[in-house]
C-alpha atoms as a PDB file:
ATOM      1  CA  UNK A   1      17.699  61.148  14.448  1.00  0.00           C
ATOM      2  CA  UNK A   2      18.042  57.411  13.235  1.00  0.00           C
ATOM      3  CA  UNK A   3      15.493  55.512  11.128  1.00  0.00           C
ATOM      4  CA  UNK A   4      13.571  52.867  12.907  1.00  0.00           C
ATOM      5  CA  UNK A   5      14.024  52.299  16.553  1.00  0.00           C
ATOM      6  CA  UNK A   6      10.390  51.617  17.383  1.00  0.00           C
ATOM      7  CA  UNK A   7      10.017  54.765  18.948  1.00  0.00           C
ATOM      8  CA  UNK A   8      12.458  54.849  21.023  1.00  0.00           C
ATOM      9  CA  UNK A   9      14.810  58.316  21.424  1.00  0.00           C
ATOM     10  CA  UNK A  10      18.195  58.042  20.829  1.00  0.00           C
ATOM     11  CA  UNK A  11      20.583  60.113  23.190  1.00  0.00           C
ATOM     12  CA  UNK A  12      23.940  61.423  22.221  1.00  0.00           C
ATOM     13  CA  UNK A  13      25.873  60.851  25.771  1.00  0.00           C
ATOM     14  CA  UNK A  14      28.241  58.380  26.778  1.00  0.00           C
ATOM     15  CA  UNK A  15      28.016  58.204  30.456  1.00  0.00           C
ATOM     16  CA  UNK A  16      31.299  57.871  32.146  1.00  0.00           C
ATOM     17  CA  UNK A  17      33.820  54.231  32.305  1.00  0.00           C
ATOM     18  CA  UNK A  18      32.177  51.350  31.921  1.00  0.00           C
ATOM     19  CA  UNK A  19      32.146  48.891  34.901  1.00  0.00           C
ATOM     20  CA  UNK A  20      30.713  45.775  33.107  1.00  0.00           C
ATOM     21  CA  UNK A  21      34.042  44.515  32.078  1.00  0.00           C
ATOM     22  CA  UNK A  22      37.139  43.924  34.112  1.00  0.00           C
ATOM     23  CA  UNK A  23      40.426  46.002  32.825  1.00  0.00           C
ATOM     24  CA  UNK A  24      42.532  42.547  33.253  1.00  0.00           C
ATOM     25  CA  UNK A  25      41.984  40.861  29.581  1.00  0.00           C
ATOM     26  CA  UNK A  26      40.713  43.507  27.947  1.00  0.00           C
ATOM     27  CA  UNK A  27      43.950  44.374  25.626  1.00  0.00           C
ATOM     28  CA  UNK A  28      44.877  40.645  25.471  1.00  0.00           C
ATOM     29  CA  UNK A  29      41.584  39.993  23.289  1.00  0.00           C
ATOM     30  CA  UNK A  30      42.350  42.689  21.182  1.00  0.00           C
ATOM     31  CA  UNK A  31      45.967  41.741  20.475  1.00  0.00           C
ATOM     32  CA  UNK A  32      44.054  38.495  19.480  1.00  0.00           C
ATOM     33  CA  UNK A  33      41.701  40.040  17.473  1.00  0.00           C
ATOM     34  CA  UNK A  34      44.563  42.684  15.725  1.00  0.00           C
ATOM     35  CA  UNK A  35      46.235  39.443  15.214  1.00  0.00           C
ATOM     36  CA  UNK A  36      43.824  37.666  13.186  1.00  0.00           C
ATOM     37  CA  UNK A  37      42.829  40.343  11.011  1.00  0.00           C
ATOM     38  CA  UNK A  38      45.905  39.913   9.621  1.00  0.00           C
ATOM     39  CA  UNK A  39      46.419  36.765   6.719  1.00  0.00           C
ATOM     40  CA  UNK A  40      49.352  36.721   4.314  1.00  0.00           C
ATOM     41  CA  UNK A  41      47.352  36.955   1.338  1.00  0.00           C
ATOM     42  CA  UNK A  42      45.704  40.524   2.600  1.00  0.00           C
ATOM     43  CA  UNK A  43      42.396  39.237   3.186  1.00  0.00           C
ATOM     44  CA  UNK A  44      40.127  39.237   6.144  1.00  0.00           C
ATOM     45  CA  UNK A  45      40.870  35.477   7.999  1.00  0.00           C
ATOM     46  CA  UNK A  46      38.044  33.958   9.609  1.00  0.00           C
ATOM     47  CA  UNK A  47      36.546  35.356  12.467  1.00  0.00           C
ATOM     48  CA  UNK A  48      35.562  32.825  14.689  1.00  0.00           C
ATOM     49  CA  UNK A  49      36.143  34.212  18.243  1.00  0.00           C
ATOM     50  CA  UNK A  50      38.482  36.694  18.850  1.00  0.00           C
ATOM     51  CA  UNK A  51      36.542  39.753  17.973  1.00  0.00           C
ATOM     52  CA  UNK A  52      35.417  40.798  21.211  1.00  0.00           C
ATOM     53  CA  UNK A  53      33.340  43.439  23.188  1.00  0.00           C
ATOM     54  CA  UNK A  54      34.737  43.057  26.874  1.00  0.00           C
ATOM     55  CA  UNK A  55      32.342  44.942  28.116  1.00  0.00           C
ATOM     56  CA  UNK A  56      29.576  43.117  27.142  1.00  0.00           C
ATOM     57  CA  UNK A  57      27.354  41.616  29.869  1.00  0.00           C
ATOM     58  CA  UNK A  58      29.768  42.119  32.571  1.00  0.00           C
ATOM     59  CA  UNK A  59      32.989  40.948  33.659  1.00  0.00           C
ATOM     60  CA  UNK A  60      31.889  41.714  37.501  1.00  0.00           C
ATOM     61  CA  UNK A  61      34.550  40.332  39.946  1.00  0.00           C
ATOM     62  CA  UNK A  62      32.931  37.083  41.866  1.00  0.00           C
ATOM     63  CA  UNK A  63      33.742  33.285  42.582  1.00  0.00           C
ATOM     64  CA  UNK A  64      33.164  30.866  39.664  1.00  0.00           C
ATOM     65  CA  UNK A  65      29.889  28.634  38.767  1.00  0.00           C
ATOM     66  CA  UNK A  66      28.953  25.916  36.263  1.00  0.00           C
ATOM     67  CA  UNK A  67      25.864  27.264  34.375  1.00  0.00           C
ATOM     68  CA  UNK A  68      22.915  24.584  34.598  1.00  0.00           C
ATOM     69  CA  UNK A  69      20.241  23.849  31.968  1.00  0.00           C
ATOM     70  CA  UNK A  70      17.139  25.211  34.472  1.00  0.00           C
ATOM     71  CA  UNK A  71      13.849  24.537  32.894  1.00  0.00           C
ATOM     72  CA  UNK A  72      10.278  24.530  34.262  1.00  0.00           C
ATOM     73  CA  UNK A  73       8.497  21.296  33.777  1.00  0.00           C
ATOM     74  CA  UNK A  74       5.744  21.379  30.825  1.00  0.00           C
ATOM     75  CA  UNK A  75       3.673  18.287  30.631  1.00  0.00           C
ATOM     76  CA  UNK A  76       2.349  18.983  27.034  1.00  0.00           C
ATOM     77  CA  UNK A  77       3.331  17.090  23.700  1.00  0.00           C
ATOM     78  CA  UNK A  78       2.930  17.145  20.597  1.00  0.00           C
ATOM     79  CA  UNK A  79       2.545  20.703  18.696  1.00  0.00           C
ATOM     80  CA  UNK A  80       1.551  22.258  21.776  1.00  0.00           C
ATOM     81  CA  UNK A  81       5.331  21.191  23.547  1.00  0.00           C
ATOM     82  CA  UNK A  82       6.293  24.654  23.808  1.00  0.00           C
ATOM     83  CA  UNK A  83       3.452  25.884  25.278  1.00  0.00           C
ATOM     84  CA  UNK A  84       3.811  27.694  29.345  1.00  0.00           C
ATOM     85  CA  UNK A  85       8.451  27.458  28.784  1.00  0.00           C
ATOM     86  CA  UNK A  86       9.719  29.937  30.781  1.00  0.00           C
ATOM     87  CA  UNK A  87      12.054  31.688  28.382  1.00  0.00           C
ATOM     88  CA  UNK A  88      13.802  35.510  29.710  1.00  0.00           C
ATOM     89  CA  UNK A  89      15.120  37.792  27.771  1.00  0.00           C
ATOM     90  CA  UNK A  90      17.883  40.300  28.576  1.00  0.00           C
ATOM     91  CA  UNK A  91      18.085  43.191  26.775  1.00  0.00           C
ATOM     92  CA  UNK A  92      21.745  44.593  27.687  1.00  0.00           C
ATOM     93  CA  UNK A  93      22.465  48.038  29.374  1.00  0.00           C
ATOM     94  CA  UNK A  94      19.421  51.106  29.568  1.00  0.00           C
ATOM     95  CA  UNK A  95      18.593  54.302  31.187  1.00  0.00           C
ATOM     96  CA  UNK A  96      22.092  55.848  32.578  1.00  0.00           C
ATOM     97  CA  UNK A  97      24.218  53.335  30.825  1.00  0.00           C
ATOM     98  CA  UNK A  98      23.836  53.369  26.926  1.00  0.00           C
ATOM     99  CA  UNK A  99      25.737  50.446  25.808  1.00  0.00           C
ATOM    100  CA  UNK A 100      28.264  50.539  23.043  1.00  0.00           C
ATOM    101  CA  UNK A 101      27.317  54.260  20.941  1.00  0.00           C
ATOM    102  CA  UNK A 102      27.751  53.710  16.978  1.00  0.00           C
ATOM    103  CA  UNK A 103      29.335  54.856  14.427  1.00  0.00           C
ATOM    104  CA  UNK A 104      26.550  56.494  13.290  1.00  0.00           C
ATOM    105  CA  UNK A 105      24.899  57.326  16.550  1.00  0.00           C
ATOM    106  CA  UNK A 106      22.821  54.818  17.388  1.00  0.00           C
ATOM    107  CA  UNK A 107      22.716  53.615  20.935  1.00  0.00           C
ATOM    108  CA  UNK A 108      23.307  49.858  22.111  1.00  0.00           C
ATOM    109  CA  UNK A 109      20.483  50.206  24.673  1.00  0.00           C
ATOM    110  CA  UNK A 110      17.703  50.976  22.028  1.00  0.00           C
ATOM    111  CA  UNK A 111      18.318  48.618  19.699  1.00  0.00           C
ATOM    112  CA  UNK A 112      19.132  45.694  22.209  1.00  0.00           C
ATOM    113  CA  UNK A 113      15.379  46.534  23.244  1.00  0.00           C
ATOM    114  CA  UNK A 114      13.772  47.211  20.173  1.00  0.00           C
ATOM    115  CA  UNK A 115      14.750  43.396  18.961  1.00  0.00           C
ATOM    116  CA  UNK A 116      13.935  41.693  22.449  1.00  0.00           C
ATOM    117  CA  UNK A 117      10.770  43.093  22.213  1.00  0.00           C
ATOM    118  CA  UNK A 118      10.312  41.650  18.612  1.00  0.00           C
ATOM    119  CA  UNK A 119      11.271  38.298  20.096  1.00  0.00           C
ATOM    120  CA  UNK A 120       9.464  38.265  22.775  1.00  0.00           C
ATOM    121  CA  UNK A 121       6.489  39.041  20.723  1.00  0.00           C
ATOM    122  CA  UNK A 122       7.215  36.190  18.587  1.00  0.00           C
ATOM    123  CA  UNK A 123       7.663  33.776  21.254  1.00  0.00           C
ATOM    124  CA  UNK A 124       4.885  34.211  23.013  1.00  0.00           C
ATOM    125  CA  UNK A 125       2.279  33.838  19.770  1.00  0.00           C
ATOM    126  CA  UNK A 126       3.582  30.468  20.085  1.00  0.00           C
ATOM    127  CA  UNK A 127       2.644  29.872  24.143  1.00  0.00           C
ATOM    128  CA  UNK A 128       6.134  30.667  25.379  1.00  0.00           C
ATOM    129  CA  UNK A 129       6.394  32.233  28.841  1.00  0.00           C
ATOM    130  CA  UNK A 130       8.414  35.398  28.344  1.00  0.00           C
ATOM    131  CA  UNK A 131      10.052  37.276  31.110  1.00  0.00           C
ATOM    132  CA  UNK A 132      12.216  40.486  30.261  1.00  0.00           C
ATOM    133  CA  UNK A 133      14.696  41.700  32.747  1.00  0.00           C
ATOM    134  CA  UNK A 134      13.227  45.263  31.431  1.00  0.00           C
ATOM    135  CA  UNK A 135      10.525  46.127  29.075  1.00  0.00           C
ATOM    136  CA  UNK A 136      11.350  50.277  28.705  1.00  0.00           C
ATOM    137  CA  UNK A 137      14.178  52.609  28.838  1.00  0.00           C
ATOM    138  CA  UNK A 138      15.170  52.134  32.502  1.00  0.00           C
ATOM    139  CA  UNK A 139      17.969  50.411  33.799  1.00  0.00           C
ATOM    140  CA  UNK A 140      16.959  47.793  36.226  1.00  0.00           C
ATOM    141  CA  UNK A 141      18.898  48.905  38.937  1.00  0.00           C
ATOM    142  CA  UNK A 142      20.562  52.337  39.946  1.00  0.00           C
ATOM    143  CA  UNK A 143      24.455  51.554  39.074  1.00  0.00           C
ATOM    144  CA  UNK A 144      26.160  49.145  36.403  1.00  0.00           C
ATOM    145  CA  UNK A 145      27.169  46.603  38.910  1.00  0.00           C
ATOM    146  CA  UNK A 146      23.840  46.614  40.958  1.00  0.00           C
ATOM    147  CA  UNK A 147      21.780  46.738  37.549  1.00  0.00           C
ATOM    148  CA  UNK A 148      24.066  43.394  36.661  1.00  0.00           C
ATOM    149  CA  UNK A 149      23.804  41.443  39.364  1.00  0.00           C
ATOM    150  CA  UNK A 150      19.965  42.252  39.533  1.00  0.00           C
ATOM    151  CA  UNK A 151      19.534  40.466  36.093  1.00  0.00           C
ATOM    152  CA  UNK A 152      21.557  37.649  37.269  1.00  0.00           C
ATOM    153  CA  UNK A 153      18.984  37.250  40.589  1.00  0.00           C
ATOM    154  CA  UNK A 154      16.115  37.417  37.881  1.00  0.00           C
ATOM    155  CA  UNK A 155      17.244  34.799  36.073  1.00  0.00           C
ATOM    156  CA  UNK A 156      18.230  32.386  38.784  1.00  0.00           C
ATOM    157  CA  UNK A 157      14.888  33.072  40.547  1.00  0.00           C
ATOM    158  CA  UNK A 158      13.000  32.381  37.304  1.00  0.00           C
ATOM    159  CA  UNK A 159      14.860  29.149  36.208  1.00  0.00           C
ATOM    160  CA  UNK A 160      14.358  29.690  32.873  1.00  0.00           C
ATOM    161  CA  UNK A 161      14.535  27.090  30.091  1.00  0.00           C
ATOM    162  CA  UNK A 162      17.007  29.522  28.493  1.00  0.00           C
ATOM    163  CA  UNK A 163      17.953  32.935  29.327  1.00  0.00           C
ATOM    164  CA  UNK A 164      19.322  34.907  25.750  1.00  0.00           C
ATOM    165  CA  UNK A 165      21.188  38.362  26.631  1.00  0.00           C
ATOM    166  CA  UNK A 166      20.338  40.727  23.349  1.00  0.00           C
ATOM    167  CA  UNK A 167      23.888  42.835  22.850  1.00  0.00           C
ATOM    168  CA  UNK A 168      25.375  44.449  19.916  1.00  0.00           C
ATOM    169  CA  UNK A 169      28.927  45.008  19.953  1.00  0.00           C
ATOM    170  CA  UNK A 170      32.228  47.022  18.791  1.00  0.00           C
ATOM    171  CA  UNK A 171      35.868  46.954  18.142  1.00  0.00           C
ATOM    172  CA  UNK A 172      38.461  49.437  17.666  1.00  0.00           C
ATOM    173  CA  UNK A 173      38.880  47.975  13.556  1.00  0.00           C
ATOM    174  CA  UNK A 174      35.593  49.463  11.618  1.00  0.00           C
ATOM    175  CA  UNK A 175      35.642  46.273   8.915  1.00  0.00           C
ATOM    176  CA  UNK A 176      34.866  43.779  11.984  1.00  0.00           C
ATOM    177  CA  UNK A 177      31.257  42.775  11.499  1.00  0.00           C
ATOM    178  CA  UNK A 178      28.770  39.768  11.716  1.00  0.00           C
ATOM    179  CA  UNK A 179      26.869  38.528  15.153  1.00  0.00           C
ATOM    180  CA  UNK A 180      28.301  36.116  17.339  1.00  0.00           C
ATOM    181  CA  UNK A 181      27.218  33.996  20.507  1.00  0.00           C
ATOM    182  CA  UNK A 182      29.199  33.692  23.546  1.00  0.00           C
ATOM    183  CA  UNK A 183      28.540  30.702  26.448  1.00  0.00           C
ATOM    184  CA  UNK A 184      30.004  29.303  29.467  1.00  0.00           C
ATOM    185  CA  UNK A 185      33.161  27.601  29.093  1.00  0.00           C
ATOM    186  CA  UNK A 186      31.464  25.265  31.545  1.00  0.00           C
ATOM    187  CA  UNK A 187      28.128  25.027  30.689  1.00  0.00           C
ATOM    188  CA  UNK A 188      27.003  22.174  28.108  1.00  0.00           C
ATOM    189  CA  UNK A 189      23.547  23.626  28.128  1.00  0.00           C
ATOM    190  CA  UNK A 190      24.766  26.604  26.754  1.00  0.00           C
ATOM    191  CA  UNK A 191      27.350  25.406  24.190  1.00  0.00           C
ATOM    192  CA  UNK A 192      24.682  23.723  22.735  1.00  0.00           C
ATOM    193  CA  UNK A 193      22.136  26.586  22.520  1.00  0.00           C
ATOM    194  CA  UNK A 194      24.994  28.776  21.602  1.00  0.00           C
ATOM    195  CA  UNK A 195      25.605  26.629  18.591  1.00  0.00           C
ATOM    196  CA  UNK A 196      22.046  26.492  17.654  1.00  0.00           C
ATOM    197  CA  UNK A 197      21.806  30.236  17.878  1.00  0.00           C
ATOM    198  CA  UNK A 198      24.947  30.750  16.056  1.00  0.00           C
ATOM    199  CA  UNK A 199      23.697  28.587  13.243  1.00  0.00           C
ATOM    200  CA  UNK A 200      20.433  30.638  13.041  1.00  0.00           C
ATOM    201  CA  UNK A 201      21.911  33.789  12.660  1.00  0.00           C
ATOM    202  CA  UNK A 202      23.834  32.406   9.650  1.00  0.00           C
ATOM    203  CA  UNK A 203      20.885  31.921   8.043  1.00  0.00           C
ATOM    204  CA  UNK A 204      19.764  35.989   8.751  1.00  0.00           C
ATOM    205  CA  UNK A 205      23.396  36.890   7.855  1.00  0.00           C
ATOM    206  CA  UNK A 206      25.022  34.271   5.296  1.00  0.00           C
ATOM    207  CA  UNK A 207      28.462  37.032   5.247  1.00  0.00           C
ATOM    208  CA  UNK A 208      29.071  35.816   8.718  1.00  0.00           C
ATOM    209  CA  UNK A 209      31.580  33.345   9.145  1.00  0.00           C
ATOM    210  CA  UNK A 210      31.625  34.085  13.593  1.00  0.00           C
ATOM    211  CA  UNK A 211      31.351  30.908  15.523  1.00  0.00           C
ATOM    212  CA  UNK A 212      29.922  30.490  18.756  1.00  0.00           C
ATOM    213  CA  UNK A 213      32.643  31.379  21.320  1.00  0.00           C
ATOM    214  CA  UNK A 214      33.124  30.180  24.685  1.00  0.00           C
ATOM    215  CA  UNK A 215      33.882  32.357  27.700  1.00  0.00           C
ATOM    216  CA  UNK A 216      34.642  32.383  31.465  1.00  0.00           C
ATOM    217  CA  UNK A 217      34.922  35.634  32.259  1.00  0.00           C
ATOM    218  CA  UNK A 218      31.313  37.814  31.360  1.00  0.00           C
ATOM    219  CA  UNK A 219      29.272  37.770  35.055  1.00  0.00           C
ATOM    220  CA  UNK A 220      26.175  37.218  33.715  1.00  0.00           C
ATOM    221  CA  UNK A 221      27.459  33.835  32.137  1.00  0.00           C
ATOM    222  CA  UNK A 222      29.198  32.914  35.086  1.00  0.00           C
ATOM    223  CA  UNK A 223      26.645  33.473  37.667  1.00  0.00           C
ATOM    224  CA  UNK A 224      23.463  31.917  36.356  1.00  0.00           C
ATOM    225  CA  UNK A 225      22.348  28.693  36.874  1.00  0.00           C
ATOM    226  CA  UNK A 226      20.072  28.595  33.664  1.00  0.00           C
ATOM    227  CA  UNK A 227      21.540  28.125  30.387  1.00  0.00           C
ATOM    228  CA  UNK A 228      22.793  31.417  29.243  1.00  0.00           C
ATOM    229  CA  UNK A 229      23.543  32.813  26.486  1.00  0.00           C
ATOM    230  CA  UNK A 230      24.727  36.360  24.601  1.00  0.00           C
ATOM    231  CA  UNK A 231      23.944  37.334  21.505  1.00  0.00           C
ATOM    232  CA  UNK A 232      25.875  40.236  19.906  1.00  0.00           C
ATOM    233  CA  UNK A 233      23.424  40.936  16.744  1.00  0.00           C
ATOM    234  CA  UNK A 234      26.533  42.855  15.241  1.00  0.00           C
ATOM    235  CA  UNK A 235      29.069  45.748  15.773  1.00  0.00           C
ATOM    236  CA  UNK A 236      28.145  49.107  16.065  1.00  0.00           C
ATOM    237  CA  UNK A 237      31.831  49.700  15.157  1.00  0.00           C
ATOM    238  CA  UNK A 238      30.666  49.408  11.284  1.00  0.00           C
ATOM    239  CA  UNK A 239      29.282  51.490   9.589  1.00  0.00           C
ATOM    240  CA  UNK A 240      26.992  49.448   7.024  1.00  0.00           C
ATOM    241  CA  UNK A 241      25.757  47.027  10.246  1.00  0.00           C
ATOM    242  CA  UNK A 242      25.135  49.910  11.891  1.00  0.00           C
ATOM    243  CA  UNK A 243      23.194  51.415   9.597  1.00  0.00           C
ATOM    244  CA  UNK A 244      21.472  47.453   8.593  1.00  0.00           C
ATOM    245  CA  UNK A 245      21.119  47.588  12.871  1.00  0.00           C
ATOM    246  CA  UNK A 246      18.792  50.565  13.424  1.00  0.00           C
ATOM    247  CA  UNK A 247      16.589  49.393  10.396  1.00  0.00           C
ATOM    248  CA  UNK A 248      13.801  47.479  11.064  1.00  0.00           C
ATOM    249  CA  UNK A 249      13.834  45.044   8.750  1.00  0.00           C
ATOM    250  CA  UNK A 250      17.153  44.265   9.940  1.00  0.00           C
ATOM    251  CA  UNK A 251      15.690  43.753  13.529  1.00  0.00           C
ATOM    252  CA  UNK A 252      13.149  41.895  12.844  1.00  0.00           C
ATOM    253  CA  UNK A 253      15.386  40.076  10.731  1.00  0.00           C
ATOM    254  CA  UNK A 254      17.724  39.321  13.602  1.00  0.00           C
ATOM    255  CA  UNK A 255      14.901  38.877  15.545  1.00  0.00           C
ATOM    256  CA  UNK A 256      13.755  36.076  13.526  1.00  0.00           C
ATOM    257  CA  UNK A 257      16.911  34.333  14.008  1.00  0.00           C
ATOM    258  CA  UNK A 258      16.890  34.454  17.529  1.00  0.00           C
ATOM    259  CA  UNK A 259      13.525  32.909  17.993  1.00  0.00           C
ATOM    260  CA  UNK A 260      13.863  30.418  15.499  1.00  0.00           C
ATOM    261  CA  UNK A 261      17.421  29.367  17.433  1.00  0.00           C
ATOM    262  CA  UNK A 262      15.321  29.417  20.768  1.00  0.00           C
ATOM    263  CA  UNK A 263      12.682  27.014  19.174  1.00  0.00           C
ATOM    264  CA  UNK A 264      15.078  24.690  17.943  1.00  0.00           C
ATOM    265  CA  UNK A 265      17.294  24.748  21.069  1.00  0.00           C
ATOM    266  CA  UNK A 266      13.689  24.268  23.372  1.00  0.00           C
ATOM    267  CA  UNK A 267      12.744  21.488  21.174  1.00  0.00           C
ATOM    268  CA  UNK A 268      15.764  19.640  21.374  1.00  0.00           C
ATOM    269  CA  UNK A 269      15.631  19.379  25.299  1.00  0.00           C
ATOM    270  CA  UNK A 270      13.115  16.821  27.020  1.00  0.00           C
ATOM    271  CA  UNK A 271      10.374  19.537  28.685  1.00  0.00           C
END
């Protein structure tokens, strides 16, 4: 039906109401967003946060955590520093829960798997442990909030260097576009890596004017102890990233600027 998602079917269902976001907050962010779409002059203002998916990677109801900086301990220098990190990636939604469907079809779950897979492929030519919360079409778990909080017990079990949540994402206005990264409010680990990955996908995208946003509410940012981060790759909501997001030289493309963010973020820390 769509061009280029690796071979993976797209499916035409949307699957019920979405648990991965609470209903409290939801409206307020898109007053926000309605709000700065608007300028005097006419023209589109700066979008540096308020653009949001709510649903994205789960707004699951549970007590409040300050996300660490987990690593695993690599006694290697030099060129070879990299080598045995324990990175996981988390490509968002699958099997009965589709993600965010596009305007032209295309479902969230594919492509957030198509372009994890791409990264992780990347990553490990370079010695980087990758772990993937799920590697096909199935969900990891048997309902949205299970299938959540399974990911979450992956990645504090792991203790991952970094832990990067592949999403695309949506809104309600079809001209919002350009990828963003989201972070703890609390978590210094993962402002930083959020501002490194930010600045990577600038380079894939040089349109995008999104900053790296930070956020208290999403579950899977709240409850792990690694450094965490989401990366919307763009919004399904328009039509030419849509299209640009079911292409692969558009994945690989974001791909690119994921791993290249990961490097430089890995680097930076003292492993």
């Amino acid at each position: 039906m769509m061009a280029m998602l690796a071979g993976i079917t797209i499916g035409s269902q949307m699957l019920g109401e979405r648990l991965y976001a609470q209903v409290e907050g939801g409206n307020e962010l898109e007053d926000q967003a309605a709000e700065e779409q608007k300028s005097s002059n006419g023209k589109e203002e700066k979008k540096s946060d308020k653009e949001t998916d709510v649903e994205t990677a789960g707004n699951v109801e549970g007590k409040n955590s300050t996300s660490g900086t987990g690593k695993e301990k690599n006694t290697e220098s030099g060129d070879k520093k990299l080598e045995g990190t324990v990175v996981i990636l988390d490509a968002g939604h699958g099997g009965f829960d589709p993600g965010k469907i596009g305007i032209n079809g295309a479902l969230e779950k594919d492509i957030n798997l198509v372009i994890s897979q791409k990264i992780k492929k990347s990553l490990e030519e370079q010695g980087i442990h990758v772990i993937m919360t799920r590697e096909n079409e199935d969900a990891v778990a048997d309902s949205k909030v299970e299938d959540l909080k399974a990911r979450v017990t992956m990645i504090n079990e792991k203790n991952p260097s970094i832990a990067v949540s592949i999403h695309q994402n949506s809104y309600s206005q079809e001209g919002v576009h350009g990828a963003q990264v989201f972070y703890y409010t609390h978590s210094k680990g993962g402002e930083q890596a959020a501002k490194i990955l930010q600045e990577a996908m600038f380079e894939a995208d040089p349109d995008n004017t999104r900053q790296a946003k930070a956020n208290d509410t999403y579950y899977l940012l709240k409850k792990t102890k690694a450094t965490t981060v989401i990366v919307e790759c763009g919004f399904l909501s328009n039509q030419k990233e849509a299209n640009l997001l079911v292409t692969e030289e558009y994945q690989d493309k974001m791909a690119e600027a994921v791993v290249k963010g990961i490097q430089t973020y890995l680097s930076s820390l003292n492993l």
